[in-house]
Protein backbone atom coordinates (compact mmCIF):
# COMPACT_ATOMS: atom_id res chain seq x y z
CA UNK A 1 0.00 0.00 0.00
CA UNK A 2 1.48 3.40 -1.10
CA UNK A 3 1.62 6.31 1.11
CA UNK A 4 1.40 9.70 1.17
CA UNK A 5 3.22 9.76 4.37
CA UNK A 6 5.64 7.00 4.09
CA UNK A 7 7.63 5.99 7.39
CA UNK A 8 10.54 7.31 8.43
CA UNK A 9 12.90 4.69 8.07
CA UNK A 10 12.24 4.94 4.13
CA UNK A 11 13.90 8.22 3.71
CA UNK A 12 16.64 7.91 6.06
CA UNK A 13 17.36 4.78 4.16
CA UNK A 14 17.43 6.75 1.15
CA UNK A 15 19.60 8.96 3.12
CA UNK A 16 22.26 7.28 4.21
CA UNK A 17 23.07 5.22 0.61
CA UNK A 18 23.82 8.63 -0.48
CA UNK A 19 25.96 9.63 2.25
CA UNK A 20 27.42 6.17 2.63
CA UNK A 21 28.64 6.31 -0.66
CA UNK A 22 30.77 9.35 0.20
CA UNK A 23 32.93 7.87 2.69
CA UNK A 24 32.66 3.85 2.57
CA UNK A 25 35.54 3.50 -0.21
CA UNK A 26 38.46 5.96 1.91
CA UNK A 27 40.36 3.54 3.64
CA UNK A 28 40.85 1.70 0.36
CA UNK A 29 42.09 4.75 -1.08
CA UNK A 30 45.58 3.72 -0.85
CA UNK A 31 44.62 0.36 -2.51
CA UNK A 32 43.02 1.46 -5.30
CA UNK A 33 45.96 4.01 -6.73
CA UNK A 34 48.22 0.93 -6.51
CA UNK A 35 45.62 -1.47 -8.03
CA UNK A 36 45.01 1.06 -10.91
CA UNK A 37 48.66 2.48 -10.96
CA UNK A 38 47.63 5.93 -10.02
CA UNK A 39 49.06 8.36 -7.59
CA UNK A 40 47.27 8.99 -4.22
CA UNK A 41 46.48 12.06 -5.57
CA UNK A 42 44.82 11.21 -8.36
CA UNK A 43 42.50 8.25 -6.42
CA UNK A 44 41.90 11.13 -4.30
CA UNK A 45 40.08 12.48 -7.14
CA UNK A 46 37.31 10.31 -6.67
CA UNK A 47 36.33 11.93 -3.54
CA UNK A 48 36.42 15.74 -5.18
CA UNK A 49 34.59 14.27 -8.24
CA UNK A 50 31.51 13.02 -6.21
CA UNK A 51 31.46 16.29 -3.94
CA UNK A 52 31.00 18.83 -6.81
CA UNK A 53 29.30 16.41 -8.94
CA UNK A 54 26.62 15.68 -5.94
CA UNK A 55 26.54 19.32 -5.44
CA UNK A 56 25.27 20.86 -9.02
CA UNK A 57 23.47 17.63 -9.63
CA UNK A 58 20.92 19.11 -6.52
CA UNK A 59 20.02 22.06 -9.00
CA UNK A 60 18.23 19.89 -11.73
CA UNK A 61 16.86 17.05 -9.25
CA UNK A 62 14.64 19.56 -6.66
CA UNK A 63 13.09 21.83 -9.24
CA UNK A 64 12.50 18.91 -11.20
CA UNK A 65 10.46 17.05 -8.29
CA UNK A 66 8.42 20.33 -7.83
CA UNK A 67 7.28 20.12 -11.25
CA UNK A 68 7.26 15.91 -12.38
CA UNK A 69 6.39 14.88 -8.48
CA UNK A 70 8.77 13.59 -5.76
CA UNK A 71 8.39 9.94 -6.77
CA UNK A 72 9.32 9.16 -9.67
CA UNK A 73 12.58 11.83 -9.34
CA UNK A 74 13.57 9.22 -6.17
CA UNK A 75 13.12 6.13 -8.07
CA UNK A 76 15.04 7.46 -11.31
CA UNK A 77 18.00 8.57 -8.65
CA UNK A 78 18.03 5.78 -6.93
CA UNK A 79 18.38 3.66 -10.10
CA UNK A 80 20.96 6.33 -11.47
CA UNK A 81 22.94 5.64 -7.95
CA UNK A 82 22.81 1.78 -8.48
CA UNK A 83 24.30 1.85 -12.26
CA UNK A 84 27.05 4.19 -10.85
CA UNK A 85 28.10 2.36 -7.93
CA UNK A 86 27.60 -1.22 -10.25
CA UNK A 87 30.22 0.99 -12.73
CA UNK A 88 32.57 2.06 -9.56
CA UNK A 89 32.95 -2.11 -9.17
CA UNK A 90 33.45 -3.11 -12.64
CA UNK A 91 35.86 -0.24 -13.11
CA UNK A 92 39.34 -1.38 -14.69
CA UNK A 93 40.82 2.21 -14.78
CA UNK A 94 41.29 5.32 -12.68
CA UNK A 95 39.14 7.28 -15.61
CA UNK A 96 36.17 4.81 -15.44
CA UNK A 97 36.48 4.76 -11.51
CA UNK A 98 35.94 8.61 -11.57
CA UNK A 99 33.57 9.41 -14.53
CA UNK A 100 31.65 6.26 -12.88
CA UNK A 101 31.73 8.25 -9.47
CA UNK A 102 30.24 11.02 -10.95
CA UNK A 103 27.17 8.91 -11.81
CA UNK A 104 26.93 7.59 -8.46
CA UNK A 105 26.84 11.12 -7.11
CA UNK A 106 24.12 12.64 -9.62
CA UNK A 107 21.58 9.39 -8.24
CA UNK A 108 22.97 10.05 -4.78
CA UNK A 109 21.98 13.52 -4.53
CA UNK A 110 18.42 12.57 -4.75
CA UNK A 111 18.03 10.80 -1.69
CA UNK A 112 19.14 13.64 0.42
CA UNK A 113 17.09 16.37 -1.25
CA UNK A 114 13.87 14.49 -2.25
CA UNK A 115 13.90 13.11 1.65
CA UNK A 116 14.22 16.34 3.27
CA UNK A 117 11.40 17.73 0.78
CA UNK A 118 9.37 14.50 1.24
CA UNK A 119 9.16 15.37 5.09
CA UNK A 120 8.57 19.19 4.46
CA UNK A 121 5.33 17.94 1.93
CA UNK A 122 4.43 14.98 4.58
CA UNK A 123 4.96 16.44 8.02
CA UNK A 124 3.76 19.53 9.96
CA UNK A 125 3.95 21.42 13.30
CA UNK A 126 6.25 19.95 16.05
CA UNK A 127 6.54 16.32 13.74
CA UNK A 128 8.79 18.10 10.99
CA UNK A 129 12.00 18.99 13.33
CA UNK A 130 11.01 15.81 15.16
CA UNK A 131 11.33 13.76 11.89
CA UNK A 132 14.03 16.39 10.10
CA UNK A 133 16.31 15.36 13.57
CA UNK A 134 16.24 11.76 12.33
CA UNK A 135 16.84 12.42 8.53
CA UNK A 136 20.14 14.95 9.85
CA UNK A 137 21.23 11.83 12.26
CA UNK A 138 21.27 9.88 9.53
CA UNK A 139 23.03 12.34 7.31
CA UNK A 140 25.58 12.17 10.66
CA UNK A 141 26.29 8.86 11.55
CA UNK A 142 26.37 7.26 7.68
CA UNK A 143 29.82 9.43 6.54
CA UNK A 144 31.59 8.64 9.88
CA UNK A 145 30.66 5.19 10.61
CA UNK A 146 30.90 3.77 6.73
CA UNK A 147 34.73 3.98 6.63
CA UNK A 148 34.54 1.57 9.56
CA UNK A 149 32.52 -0.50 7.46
CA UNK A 150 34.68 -0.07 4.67
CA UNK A 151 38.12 -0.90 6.06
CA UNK A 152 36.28 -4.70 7.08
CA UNK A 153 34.58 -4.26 3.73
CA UNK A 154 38.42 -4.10 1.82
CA UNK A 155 39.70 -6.55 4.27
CA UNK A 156 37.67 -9.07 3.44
CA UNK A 157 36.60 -8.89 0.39
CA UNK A 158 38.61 -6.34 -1.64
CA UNK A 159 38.15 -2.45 -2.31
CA UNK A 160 35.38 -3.23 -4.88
CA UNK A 161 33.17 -4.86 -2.68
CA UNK A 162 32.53 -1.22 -0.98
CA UNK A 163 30.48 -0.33 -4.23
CA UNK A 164 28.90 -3.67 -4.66
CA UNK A 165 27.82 -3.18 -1.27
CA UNK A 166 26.51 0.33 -1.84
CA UNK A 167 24.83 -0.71 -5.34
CA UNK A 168 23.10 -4.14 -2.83
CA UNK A 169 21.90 -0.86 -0.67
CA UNK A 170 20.50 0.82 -3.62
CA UNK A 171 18.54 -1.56 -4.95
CA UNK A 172 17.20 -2.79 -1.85
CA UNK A 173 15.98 0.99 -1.20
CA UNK A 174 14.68 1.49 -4.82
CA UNK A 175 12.18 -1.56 -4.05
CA UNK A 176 11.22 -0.26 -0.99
CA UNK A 177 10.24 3.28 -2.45
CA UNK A 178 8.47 1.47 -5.38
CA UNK A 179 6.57 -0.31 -2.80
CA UNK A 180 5.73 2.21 -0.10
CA UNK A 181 6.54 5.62 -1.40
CA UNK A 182 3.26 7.64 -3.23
CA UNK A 183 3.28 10.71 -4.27
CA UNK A 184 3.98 13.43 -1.40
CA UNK A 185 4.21 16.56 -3.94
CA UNK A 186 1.75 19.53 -3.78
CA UNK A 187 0.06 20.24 -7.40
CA UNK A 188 2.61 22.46 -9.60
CA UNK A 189 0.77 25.73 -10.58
CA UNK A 190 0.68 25.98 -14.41
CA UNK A 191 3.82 27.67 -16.07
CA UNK A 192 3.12 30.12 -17.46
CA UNK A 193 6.66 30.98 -19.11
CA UNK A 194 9.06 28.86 -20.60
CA UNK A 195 11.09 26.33 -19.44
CA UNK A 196 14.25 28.51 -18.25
CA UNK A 197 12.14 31.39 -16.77
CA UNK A 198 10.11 28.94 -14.63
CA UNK A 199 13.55 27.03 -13.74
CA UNK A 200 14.95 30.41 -12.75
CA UNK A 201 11.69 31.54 -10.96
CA UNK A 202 11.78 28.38 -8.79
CA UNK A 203 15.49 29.87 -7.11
CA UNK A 204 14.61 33.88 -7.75
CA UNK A 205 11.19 33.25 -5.39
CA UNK A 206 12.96 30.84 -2.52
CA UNK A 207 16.00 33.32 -2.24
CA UNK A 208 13.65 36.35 -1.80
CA UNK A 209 12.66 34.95 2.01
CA UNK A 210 14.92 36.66 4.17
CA UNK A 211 14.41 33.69 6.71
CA UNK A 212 15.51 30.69 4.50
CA UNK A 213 18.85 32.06 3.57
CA UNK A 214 19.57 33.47 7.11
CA UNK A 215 18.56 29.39 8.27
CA UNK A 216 19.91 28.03 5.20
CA UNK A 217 23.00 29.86 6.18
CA UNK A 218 22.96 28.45 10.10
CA UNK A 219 22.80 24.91 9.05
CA UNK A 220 25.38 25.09 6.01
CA UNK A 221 27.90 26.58 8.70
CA UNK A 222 27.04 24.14 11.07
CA UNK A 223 27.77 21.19 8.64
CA UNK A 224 30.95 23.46 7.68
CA UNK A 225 32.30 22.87 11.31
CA UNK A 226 32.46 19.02 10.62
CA UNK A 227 34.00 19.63 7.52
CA UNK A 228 36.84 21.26 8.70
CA UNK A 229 37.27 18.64 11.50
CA UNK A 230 36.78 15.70 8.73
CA UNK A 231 38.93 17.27 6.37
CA UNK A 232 42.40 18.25 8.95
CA UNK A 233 41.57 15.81 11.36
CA UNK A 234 43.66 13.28 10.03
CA UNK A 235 46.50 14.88 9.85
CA UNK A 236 46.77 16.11 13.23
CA UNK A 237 45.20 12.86 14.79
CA UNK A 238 47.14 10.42 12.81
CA UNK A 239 50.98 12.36 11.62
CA UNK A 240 51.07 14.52 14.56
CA UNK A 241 49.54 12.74 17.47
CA UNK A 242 50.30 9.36 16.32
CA UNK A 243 46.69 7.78 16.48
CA UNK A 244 46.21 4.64 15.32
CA UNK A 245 44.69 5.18 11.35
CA UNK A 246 41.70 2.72 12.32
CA UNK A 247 41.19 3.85 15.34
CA UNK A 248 40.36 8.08 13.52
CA UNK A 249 37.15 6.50 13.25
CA UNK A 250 36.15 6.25 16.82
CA UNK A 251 37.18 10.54 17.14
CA UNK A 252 34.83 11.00 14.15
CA UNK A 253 32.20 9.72 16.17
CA UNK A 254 32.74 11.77 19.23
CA UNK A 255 31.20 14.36 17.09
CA UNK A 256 28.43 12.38 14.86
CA UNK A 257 27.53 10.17 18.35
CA UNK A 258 26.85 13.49 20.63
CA UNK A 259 25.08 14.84 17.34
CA UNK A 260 22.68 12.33 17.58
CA UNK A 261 22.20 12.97 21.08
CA UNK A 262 21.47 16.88 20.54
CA UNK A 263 19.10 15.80 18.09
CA UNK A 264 16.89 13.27 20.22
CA UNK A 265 17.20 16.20 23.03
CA UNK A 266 15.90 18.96 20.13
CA UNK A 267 13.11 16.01 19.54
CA UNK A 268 12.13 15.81 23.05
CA UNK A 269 12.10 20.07 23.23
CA UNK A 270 9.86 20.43 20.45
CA UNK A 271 6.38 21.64 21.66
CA UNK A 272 7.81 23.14 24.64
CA UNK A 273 10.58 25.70 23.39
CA UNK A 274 10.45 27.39 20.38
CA UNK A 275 12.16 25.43 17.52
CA UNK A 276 13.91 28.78 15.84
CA UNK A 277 15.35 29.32 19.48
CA UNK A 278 17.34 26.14 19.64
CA UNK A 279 19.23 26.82 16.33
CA UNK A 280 21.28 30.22 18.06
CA UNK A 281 22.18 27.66 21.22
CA UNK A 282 23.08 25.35 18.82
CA UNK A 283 25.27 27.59 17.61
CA UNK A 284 26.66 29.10 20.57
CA UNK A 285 27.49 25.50 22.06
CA UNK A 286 29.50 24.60 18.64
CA UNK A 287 31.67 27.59 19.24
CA UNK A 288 31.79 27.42 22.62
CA UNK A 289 33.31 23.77 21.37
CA UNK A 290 35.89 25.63 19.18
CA UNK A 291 36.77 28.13 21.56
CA UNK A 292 37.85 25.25 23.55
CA UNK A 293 39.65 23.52 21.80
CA UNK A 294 41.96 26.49 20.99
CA UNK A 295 42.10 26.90 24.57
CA UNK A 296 43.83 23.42 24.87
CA UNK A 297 46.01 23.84 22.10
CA UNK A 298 47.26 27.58 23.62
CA UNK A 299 48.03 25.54 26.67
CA UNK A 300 49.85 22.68 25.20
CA UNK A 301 47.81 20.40 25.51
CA UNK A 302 48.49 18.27 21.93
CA UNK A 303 46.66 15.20 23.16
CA UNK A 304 44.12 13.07 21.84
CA UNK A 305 42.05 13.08 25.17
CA UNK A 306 42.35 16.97 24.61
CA UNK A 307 40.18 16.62 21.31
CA UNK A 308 37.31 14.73 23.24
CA UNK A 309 35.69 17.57 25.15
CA UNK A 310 35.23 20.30 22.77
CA UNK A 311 34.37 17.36 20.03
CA UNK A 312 31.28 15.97 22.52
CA UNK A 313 30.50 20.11 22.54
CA UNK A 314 30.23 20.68 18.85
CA UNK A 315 28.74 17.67 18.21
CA UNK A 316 25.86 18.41 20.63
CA UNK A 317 25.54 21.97 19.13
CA UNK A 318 25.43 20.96 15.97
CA UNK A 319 22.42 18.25 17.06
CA UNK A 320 20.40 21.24 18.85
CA UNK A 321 20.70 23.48 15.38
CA UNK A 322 20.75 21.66 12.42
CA UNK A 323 17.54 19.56 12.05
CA UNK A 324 15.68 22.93 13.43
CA UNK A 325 17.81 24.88 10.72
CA UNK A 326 16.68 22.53 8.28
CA UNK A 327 12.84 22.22 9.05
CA UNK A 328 12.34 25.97 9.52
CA UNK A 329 14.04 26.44 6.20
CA UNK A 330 11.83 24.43 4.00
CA UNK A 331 8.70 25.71 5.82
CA UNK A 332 9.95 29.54 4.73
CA UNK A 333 9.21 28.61 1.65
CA UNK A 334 5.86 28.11 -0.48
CA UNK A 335 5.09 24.83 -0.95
CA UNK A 336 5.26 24.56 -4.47
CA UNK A 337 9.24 25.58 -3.83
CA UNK A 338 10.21 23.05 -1.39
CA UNK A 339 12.36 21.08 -3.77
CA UNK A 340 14.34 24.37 -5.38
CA UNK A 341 14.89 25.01 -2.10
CA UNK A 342 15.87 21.62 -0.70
CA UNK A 343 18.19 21.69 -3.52
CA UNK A 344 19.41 25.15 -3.34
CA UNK A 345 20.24 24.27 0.71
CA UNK A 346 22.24 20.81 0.07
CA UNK A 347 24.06 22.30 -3.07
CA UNK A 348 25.48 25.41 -0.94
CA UNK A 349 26.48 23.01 1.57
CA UNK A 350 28.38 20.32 -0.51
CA UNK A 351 30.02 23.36 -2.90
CA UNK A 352 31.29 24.43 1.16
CA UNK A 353 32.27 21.11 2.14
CA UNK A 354 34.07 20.54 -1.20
CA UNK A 355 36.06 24.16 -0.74
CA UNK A 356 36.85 23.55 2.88
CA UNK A 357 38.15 20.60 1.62
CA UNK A 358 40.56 21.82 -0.76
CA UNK A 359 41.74 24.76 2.01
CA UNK A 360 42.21 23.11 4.93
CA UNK A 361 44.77 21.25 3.20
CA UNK A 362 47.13 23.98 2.78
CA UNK A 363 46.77 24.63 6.44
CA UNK A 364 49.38 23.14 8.76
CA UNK A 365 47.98 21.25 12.07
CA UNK A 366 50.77 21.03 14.10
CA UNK A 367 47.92 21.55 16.82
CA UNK A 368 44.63 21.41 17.31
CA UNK A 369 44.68 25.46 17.18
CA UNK A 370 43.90 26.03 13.61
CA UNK A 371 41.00 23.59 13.64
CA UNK A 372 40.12 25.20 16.34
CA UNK A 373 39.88 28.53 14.29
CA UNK A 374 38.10 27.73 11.42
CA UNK A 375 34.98 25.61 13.49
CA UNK A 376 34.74 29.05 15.45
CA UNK A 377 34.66 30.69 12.48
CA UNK A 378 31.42 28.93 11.06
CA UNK A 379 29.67 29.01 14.57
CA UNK A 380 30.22 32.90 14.22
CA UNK A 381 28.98 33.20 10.84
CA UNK A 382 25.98 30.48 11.43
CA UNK A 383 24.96 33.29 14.29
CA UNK A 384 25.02 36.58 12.25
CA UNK A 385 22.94 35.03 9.56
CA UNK A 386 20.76 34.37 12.05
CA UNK A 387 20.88 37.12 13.92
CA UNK A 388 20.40 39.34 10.88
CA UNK A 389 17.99 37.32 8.82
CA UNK A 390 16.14 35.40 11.08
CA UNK A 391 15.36 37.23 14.24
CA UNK A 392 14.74 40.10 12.42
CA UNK A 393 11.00 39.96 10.18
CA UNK A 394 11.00 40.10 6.34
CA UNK A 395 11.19 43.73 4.68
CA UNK A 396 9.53 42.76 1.49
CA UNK A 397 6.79 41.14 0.13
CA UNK A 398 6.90 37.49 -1.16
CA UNK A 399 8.01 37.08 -4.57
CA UNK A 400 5.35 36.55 -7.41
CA UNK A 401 7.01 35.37 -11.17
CA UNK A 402 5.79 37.61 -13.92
CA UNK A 403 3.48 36.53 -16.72
């Protein structure tokens, strides 16, 4: 029987494919360049390919679902995902391995913006942070536990069994949608221009509300902090500290556990304090977080047990802000926009991530300082937007499309 409010366990399934995907194949990294005689650097390439390729991918896939529906965008993505990932496994160069990545990542993108718009179209009140908290847990846990998985994953079975496994996840999902999932999208109005102008007017109307960019600003920053832990924590955990390499994991999830926890906490909240107010706490906690962990660094403290603190603080300020971030956003929005704007929100984030990325590599981490810096940096930022866009009310009238 197909619903129009299907359970949440179906989209955070969808979910965390996608976001598996991202992460699952890194600790075979160093396997695959020598299998395909490739430099690290140019395996690496894999990972930079899916990031931008996820990212613009977002732009066609939720204006699309506002106009075709929400269903049938989620099953073609979810097939797209399960060609690209069969592709990563039958790979037998570096080219195919990345031009076959890129296909993963234009499927994989649906899951995360068709489920946060599914929720927005299915769920109302106090239920959509409640459910958005599971769908951001999801988006949480999946990256930093699936190189755990992958590392047994390579061990086992080889690094091509990570995409076999993530094309087995794919399919399983697609079934399930095809089963359970019915159509969750309001009615499109009629266009009434052509098929650019009412592209364009899909992004021109959702980034005239004052209060989606200024929230759609909080939770990009917010996911920005992680990046910039995910992306130099390595370094300073593993070359400088001398961490075990499997054991990085396990520091990953000092953030993405206590995440979870903010979230269920923000779950239990809503009804009783004002979802909009947890998202500046949220904020304040993850810089109080980074503030801390510069603290430890100025003192000399270079440890591992130094990182565990302010990690437990940003991931619990990240929990309290971003599924309330997220919800709020999408409900700025007219209904008929949810997808532009679910896309518009996850493509500014990944084109973030996928810069951080790059910069924080150029960065030394001789401590924890610098790290330190640049989480404090997007807690600071996540609180002006808003402070400036949020708390204060619109100035202008909602946008109407000409014609």
């Amino acid at each position: 029987m197909r619903t129009t409010k299907p359970p949440i366990w179906l989209l955070m399934s969808a979910t965390v494919s996608s976001q598996m995907a991202l992460t699952i194949f890194l600790p075979s990294l160093p396997t695959i360049a020598r299998d395909l005689g490739v430099s690290y650097g140019t395996a690496q390439l894999t990972l930079s390919v899916y990031l931008f390729a996820f990212a613009f991918a977002q732009l066609a896939v939720g204006p699309l679902s506002d106009k075709l529906g929400r269903r049938p965008l989620l099953l073609a993505s979810l097939a797209v995902f399960t060609l690209g990932s069969i592709c990563c496994a039958l790979s037998p160069t570096i080219e195919t391995l990345i031009a076959s990545r890129l296909i993963q990542a234009c499927g994989a993108c649906g899951g995360v913006v068709l489920g946060r718009a599914i929720v927005r179209d299915s769920r109302t009140g106090a239920e959509a942070p409640r459910a958005m908290g599971y769908m951001a847990s999801s988006m949480a846990l999946a990256p930093a536990l699936s190189p755990l998985l992958g590392g047994q994953l390579l061990g086992f079975f080889g690094w091509r069994s990570n995409f076999w496994f993530t094309a087995a996840c794919g399919l399983a999902v697609l079934v399930a949608v095809w089963r359970i999932l019915g159509e969750t999208a309001p009615k499109a109005a009629p266009r009434t221009t052509g098929v650019v102008r009412d592209y364009l007017d899909g992004f021109r109307a959702v980034l005239r509300e004052r209060r989606f960019l200024g929230l759609m600003i909080a939770t990009t920053c917010a996911s920005a902090g992680f990046n910039v832990f995910f992306s130099g924590g390595p370094i300073l955990l593993i070359q400088v500290m001398g961490v075990a390499a499997e054991l990085f994991g396990w520091f990953t999830l000092a953030w993405a556990g206590n995440f979870v926890l903010g979230s269920l906490v923000s779950s239990r909240l809503q009804g009783r304090v004002k979802s909009l107010l947890l998202i500046p706490v949220g904020q304040g906690i993850l810089t109080l977080g980074a503030v801390a962990m510069m603290a430890t660094a100025a003192l000399g403290y270079v440890t591992p047990l130094a990182l565990i603190v302010p990690l437990v603080l940003m991931g619990w300020g990240n929990g309290l802000n971003m599924p309330n971030a997220m919800a709020n956003a999408l409900s700025a929005v007219p209904a008929q926009r949810v997808g532009a704007a679910s896309a518009l929100m996850g493509f500014v984030q990944m084109i973030t991530a996928a810069v951080l990325t790059l910069l924080v590599g150029y960065v030394p981490h001789d401590t924890q300082m610098n790290i330190g810096i640049g989480v404090a940096v997007t807690g600071i930022v996540g609180l002006l937007g808003w402070w400036t866009l949020v708390r204060r009310p619109p100035t202008r009238p909602p946008y109407k499309p000409a014609g």
